[in-house]
Protein backbone atom coordinates (compact mmCIF):
# COMPACT_ATOMS: atom_id res chain seq x y z
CA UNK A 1 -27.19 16.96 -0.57
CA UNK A 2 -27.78 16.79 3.52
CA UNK A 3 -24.80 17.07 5.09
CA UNK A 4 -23.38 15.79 8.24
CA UNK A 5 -22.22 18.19 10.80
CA UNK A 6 -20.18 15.61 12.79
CA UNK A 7 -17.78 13.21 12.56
CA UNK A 8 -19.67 11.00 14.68
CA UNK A 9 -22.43 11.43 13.12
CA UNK A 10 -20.90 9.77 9.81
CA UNK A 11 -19.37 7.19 11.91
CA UNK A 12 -22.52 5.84 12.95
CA UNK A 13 -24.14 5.90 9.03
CA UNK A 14 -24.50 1.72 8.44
CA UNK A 15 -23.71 2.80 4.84
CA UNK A 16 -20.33 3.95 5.03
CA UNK A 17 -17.71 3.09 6.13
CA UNK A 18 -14.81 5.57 8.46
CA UNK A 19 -11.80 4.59 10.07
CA UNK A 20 -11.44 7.10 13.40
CA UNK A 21 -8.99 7.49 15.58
CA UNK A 22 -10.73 6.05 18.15
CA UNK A 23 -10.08 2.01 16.64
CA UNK A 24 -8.39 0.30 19.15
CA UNK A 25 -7.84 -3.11 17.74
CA UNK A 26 -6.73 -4.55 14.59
CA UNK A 27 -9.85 -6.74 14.49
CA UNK A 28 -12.09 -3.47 14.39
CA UNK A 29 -9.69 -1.82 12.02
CA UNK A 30 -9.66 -4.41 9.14
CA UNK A 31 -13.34 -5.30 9.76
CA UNK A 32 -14.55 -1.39 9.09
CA UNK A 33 -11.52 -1.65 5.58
CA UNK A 34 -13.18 -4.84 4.25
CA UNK A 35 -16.37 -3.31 4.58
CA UNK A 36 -14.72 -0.19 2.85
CA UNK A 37 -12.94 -2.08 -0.03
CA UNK A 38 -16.47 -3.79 -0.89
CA UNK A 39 -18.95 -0.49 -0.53
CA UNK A 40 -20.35 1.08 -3.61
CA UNK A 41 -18.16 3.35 -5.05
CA UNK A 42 -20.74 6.41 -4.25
CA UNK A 43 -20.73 5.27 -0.79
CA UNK A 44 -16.65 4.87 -1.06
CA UNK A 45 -16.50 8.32 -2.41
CA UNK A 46 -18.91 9.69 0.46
CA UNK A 47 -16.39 8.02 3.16
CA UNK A 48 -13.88 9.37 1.76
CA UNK A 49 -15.08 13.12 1.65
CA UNK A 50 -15.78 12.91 5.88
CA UNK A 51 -12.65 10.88 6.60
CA UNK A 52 -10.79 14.23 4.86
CA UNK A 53 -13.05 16.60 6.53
CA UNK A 54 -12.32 15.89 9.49
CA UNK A 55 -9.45 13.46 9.90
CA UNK A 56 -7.32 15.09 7.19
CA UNK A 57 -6.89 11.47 5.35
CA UNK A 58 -9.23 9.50 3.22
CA UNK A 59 -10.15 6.13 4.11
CA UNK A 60 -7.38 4.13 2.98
CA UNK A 61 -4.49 6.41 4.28
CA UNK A 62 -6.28 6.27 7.64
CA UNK A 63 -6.40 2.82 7.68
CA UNK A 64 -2.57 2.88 6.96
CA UNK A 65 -1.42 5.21 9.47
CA UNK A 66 -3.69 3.31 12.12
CA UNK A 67 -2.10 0.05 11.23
CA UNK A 68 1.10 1.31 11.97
CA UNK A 69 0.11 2.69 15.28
CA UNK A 70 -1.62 -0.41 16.50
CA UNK A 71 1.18 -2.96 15.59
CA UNK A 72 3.93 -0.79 16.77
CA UNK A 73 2.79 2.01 18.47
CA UNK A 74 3.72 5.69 17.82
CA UNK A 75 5.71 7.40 20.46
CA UNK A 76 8.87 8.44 19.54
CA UNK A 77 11.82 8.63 22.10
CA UNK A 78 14.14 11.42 21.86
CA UNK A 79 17.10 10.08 23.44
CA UNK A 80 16.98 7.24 20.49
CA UNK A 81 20.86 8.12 18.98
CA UNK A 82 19.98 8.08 15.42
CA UNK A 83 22.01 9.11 12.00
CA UNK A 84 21.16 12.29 10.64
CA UNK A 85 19.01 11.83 7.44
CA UNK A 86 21.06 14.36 5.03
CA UNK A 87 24.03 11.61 5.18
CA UNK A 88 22.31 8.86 4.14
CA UNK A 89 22.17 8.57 0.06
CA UNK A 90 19.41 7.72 -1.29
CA UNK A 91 19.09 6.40 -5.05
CA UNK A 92 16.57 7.34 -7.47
CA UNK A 93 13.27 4.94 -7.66
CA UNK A 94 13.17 2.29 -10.09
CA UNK A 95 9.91 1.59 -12.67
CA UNK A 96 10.32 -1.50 -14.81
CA UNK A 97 7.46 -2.29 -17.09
CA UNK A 98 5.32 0.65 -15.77
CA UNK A 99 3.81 1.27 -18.80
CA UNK A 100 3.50 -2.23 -19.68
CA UNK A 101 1.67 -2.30 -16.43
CA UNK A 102 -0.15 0.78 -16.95
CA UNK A 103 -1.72 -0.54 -20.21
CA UNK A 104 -3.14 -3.79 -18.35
CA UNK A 105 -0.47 -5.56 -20.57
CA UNK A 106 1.13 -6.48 -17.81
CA UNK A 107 -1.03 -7.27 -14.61
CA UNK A 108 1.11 -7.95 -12.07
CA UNK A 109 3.76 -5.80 -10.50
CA UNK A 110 6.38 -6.34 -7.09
CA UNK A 111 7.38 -3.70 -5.36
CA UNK A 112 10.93 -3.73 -3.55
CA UNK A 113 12.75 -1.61 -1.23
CA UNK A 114 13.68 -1.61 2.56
CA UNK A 115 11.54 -1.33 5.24
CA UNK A 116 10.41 1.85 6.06
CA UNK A 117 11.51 3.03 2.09
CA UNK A 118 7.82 4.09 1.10
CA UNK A 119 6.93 0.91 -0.96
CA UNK A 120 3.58 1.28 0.72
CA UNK A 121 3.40 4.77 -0.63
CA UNK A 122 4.22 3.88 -4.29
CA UNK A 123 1.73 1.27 -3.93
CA UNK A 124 -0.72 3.36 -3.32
CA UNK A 125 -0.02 5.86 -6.24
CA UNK A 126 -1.21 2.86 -8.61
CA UNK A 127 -4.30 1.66 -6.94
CA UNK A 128 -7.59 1.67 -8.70
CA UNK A 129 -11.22 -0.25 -8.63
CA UNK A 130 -9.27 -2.99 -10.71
CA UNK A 131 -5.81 -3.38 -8.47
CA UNK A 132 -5.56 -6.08 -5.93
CA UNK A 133 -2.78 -4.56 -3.63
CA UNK A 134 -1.32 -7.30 -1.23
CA UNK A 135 1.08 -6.49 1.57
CA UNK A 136 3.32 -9.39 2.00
CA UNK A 137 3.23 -8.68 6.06
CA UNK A 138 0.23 -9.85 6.10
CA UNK A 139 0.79 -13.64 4.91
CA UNK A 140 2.14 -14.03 8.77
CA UNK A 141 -0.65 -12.32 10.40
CA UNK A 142 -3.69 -13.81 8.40
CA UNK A 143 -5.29 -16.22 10.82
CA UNK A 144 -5.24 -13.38 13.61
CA UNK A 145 -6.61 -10.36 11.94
CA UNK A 146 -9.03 -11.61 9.02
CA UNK A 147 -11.35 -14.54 8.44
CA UNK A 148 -12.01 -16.14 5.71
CA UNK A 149 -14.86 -14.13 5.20
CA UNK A 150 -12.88 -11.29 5.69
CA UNK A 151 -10.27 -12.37 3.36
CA UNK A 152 -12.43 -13.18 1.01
CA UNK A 153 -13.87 -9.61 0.53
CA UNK A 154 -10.14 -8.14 0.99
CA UNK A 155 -7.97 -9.87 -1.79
CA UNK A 156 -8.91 -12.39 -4.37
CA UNK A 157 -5.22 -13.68 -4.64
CA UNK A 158 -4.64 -14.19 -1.08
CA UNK A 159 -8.39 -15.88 -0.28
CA UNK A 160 -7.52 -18.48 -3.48
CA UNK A 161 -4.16 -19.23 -1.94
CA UNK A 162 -5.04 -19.88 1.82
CA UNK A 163 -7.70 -21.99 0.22
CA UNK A 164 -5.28 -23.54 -2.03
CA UNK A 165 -1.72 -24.37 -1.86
CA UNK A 166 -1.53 -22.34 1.18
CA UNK A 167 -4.09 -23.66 3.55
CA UNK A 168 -1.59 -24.82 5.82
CA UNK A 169 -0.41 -21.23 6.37
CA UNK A 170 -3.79 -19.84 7.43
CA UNK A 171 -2.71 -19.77 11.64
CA UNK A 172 -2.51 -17.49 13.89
CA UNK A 173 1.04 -16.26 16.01
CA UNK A 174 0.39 -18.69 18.63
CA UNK A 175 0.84 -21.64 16.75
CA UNK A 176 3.20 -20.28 14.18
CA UNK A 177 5.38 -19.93 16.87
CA UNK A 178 5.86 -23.83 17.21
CA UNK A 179 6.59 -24.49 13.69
CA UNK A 180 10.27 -23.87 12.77
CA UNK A 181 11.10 -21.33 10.85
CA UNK A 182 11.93 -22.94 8.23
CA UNK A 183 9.12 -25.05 7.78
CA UNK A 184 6.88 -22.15 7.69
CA UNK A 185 8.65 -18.52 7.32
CA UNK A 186 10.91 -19.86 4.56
CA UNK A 187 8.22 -21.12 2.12
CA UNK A 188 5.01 -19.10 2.98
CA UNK A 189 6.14 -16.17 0.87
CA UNK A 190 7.88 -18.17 -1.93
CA UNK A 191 4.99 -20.30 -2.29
CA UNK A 192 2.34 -17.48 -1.77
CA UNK A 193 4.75 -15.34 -4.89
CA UNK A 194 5.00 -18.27 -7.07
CA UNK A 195 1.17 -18.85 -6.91
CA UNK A 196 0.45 -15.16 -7.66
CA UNK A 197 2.48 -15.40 -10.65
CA UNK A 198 0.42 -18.10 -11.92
CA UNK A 199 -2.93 -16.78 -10.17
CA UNK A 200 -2.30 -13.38 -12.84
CA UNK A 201 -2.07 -15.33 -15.67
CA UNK A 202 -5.44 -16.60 -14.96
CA UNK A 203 -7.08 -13.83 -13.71
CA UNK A 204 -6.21 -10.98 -16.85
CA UNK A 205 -9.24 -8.71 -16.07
CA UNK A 206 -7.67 -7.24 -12.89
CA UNK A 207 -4.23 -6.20 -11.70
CA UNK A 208 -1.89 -7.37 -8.92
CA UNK A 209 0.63 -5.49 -6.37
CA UNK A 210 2.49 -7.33 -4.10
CA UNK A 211 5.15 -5.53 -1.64
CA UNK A 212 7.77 -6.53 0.73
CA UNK A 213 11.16 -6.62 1.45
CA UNK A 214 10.56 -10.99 1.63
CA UNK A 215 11.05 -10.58 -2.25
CA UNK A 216 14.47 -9.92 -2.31
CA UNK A 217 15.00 -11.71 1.08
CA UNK A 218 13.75 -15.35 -0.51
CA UNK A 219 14.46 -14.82 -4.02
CA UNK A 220 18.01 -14.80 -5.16
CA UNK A 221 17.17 -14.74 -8.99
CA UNK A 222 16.40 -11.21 -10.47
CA UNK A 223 15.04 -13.19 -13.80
CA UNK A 224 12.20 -15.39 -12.25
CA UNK A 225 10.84 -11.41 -12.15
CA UNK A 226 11.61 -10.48 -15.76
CA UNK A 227 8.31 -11.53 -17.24
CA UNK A 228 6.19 -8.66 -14.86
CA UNK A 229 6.75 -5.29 -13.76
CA UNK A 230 8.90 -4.68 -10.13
CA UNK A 231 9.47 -1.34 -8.95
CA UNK A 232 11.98 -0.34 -6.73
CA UNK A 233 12.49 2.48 -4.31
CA UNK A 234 16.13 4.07 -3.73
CA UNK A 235 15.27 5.17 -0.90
CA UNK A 236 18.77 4.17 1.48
CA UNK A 237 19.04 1.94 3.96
CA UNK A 238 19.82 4.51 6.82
CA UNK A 239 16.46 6.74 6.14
CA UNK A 240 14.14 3.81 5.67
CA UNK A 241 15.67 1.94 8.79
CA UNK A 242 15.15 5.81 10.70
CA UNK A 243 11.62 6.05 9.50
CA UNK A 244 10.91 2.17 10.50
CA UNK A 245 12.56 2.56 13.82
CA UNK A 246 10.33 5.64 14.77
CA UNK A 247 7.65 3.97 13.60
CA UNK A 248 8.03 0.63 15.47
CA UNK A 249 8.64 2.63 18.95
CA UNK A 250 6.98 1.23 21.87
CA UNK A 251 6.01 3.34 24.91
CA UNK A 252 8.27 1.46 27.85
CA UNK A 253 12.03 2.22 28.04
CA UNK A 254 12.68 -1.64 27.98
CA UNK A 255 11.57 -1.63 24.82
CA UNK A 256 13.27 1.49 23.71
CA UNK A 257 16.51 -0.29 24.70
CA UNK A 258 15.68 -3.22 22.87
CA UNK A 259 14.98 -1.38 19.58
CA UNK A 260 18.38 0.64 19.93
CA UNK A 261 20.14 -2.79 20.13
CA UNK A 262 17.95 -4.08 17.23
CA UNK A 263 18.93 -0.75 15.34
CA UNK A 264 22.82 -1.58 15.57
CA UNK A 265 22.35 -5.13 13.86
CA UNK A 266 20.36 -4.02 11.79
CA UNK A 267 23.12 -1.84 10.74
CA UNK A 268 25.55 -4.80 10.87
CA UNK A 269 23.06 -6.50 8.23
CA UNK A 270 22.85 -3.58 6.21
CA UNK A 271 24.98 -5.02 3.43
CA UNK A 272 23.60 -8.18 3.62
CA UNK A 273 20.20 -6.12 2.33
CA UNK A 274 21.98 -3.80 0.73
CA UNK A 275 23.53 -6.55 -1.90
CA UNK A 276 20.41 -8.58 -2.41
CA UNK A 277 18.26 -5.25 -3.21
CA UNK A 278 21.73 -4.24 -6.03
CA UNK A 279 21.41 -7.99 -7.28
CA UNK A 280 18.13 -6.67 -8.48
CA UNK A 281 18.40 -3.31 -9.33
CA UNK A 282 21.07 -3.81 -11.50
CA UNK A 283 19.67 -7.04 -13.26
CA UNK A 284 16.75 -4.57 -14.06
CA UNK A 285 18.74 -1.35 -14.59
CA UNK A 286 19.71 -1.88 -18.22
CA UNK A 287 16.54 -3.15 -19.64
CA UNK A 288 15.26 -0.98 -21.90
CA UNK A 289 11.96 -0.90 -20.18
CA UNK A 290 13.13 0.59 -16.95
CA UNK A 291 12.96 4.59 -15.99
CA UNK A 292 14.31 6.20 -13.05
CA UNK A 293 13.29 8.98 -11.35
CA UNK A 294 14.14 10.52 -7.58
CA UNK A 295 12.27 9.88 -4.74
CA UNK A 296 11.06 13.88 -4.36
CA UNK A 297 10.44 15.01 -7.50
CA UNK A 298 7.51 15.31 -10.50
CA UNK A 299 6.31 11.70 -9.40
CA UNK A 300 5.45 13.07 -5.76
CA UNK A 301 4.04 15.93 -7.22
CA UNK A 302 2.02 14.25 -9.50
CA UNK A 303 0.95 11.60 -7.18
CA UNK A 304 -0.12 14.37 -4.75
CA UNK A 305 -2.04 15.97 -7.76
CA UNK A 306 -4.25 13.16 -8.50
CA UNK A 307 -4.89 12.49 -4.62
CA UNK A 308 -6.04 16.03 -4.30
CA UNK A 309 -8.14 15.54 -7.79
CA UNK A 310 -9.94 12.86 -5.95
CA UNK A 311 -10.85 14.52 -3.02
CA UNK A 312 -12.29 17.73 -5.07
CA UNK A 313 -14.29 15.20 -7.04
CA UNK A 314 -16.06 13.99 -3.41
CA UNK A 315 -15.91 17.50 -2.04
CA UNK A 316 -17.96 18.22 -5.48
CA UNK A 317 -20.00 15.50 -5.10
CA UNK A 318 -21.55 16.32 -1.58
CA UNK A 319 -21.81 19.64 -2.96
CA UNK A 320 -23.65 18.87 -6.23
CA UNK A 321 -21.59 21.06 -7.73
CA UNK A 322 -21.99 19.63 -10.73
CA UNK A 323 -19.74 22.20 -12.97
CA UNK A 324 -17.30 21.76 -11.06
CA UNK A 325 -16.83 18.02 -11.70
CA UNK A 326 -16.86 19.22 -15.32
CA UNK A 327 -14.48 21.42 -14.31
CA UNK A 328 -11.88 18.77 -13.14
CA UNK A 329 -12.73 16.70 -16.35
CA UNK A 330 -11.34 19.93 -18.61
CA UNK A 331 -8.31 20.18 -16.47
CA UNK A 332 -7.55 16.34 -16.34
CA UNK A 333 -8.04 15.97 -19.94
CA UNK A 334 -5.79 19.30 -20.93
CA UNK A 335 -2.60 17.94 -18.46
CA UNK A 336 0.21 16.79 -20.64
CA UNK A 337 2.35 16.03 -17.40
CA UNK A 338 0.11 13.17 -16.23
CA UNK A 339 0.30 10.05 -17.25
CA UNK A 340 -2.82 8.13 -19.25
CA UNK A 341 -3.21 6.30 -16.70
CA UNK A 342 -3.63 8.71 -13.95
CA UNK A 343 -5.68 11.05 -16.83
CA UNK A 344 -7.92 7.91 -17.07
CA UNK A 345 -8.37 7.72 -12.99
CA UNK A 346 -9.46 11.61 -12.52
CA UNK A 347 -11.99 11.35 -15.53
CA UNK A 348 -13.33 8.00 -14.52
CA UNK A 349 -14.02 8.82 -11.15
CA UNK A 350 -15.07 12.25 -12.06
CA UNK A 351 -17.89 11.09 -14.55
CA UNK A 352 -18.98 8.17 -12.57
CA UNK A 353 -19.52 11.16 -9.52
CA UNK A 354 -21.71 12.55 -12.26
CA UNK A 355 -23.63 9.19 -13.08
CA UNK A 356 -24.37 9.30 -9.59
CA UNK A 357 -25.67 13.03 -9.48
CA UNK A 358 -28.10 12.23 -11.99
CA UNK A 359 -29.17 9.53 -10.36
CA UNK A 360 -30.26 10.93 -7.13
C-alpha cells in the first residue's frame, strides 16, 4: 500500500479525516471529528495510523487534547502556588455493573468524578463502533459548536433530545446568558439524563456513556442510578482541581490572577463536592456488583495495551503485513489478563483490517 510521506499530504486526502495542530477554532475541530466518527472504519483506521505517525496520538486523543487547548488554552504559569500532588489522597476507581455493561446487558453507563479526575480517560477505555460517548459539557455549548447536522452525525442521544424535550436548550452562549440560571442550567442536564435513561431502553442495539461532574451536582439520589452501570474515579479533589487548573490557564496575568482566586474557592467548596461524590460512592460501594481498583495500576496497563494493539493493527494494515495481524489475533486470543471485552475489540478490529486486505 502507497504511502504518504507527509503529514500534509494526508491532511489534504478528502477521504480521511486528521486533526493537526494547526486547528484553530472549535468550529474546524468538531467539523473534521464528525466527519471522523462517520468515515468507514478502513478509512478510520487509515487516519488513525498518520495521526500516530506523526502527531504521536490517534484521531480521537487529538481531538481531545485540542479541545482542551482551544477552550482554555495551554500555558502554564509557574508562579501559580499550587499543593504538591503526593499529599493529596486519592481513592481507588469505582466500576459498578462493568460487566453487566460489558455484556451489552446493561447499555448505559455514567461516569463520575471531579473535574480534571480522568473521567474522560476512563471513557475512552470503553469506546467501541457501538458506544455513544456524550460529554455532559457539551449540553451548554451545543448551539455554538455543532449544527444539527453536525449533531446529528455526532450522537444519536443528544440529536433526539435537542429535537425533543430539549429543543429549547439548543442556543448558543449569547443568549444563554439572558436566561437565569435556573431556568436553564438547573434543568438542561437533569432533563437531558432523565431522557437518556429512557432513550437506552429504547435504543438496546448500542451503548451509552455519559460523563460529568453535573451528575452528582443535580442529582442528590444515588438510587435513580441503581438500574445502570456508573463508574467512579478516586482520583482526589486536590490532583484533579491541579490538573484542571493547569489545564484551564490562560496566557494574560489578569487571568492568571483570576484563576488563583477561583482556585481558593474552589478549595472552600471542596467538601461541598467532596460529600455529594461519598453520597454516591458509598450508596454503590456495597453492592455486590461493584469492583475497585487504583487509579495506576493493571487497568492503566491494560488500557494502554489495547491502545497500542490498535495502532499495530493500522501500522499492519498500511503495511499489508498480513501475518502480522494474525499475529495480534494469537496474542489477543492467548491473554488471560484482558477482559472479553477488550479480547473481543483487538480481534474484531484485527480481522475486519484483514476483510479489508482482501478486499483491495
Amino acid at each position: 500500500m502507497e504511502k504518504y510521506t507527509e503529514l500534509s499530504q494526508a491532511i489534504e486526502d478528502p477521504s480521511l479525516a486528521i486533526i493537526s495542530d494547526d486547528i484553530a477554532s472549535a468550529r474546524e475541530l468538531n467539523r473534521i471529528y464528525v466527519k471522523y466518527r462517520v468515515l468507514p472504519k478502513k478509512q478510520k483506521r487509515i487516519s488513525n495510523y498518520y495521526s500516530n505517525e506523526y502527531l504521536g496520538r490517534s484521531v480521537p486523543d487529538m481531538y481531545e487534547l485540542k479541545k482542551e487547548e482551544l477552550i482554555y488554552g495551554s500555558e502554564i504559569f509557574e508562579d501559580l502556588d499550587l499543593p504538591i500532588e503526593k499529599y493529596a489522597l486519592s481513592e481507588p476507581d469505582l466500576y459498578y455493573k462493568e460487566e453487566s455493561f460489558n455484556s451489552g446487558d446493561t447499555n448505559i453507563c455514567f461516569v463520575l468524578g471531579h473535574s480534571g479526575s480522568g473521567k474522560s480517560v476512563m471513557s475512552r477505555t470503553l469506546e467501541g463502533n457501538d458506544i455513544d460517548h456524550i460529554e455532559l459539557d457539551d449540553l451548554m455549548l451545543t448551539a455554538d459548536h455543532f449544527t444539527m447536522d453536525e449533531l446529528k452525525e455526532y450522537s444519536d442521544v443528544l440529536y433526539s433530545f435537542f429535537n425533543n424535550e430539549g429543543k429549547k436548550y439548543y442556543i448558543g452562549v449569547e443568549e444563554r446568558e439572558t436566561i437565569p440560571k435556573e431556568e436553564y442550567e438547573d434543568k438542561v442536564f437533569i432533563d437531558f439524563v432523565r431522557y437518556a435513561m429512557d432513550y437506552a431502553k429504547q435504543h438496546k442495539e448500542k451503548k451509552y456513556i455519559i460523563d460529568g461532574i453535573w451528575i452528582y451536582l443535580y442529582f442528590d439520589d444515588p438510587s435513580e442510578f441503581e438500574d445502570y452501570a456508573v463508574f467512579i474515579k478516586g482520583t482526589s479533589f486536590l490532583k484533579s482541581k491541579i490538573r484542571a487548573t493547569r489545564r484551564e490557564m490562560q496566557r494574560d496575568k489578569e487571568t492568571l490572577q483570576d484563576r488563583k482566586q477561583m482556585f481558593g474557592r474552589e478549595v472552600r467548596n471542596y467538601l461541598l463536592d467532596e460529600d455529594k461524590i461519598d453520597k454516591f460512592r458509598n450508596y454503590f460501594s456495597d453492592s455486590p456488583y461493584t469492583i475497585f481498583r487504583e487509579e495506576e495500576n493493571e487497568a492503566d496497563k491494560k488500557a494502554e495495551l489495547v491502545i497500542n494493539e490498535l495502532n499495530s493493527i493500522d501500522r499492519c494494515f498500511m503495511d499489508e503485513d498480513i501475518e502480522g495481524i494474525k499475529e495480534i489475533i494469537r496474542k489477543a486470543e492467548a491473554n488471560s489478563e484482558l477482559s472479553n471485552w477488550n479480547k473481543l475489540r483487538i480481534i474484531n478490529e484485527a480481522q475486519a483490517a484483514l476483510v479489508e486486505l482482501h478486499m483491495q
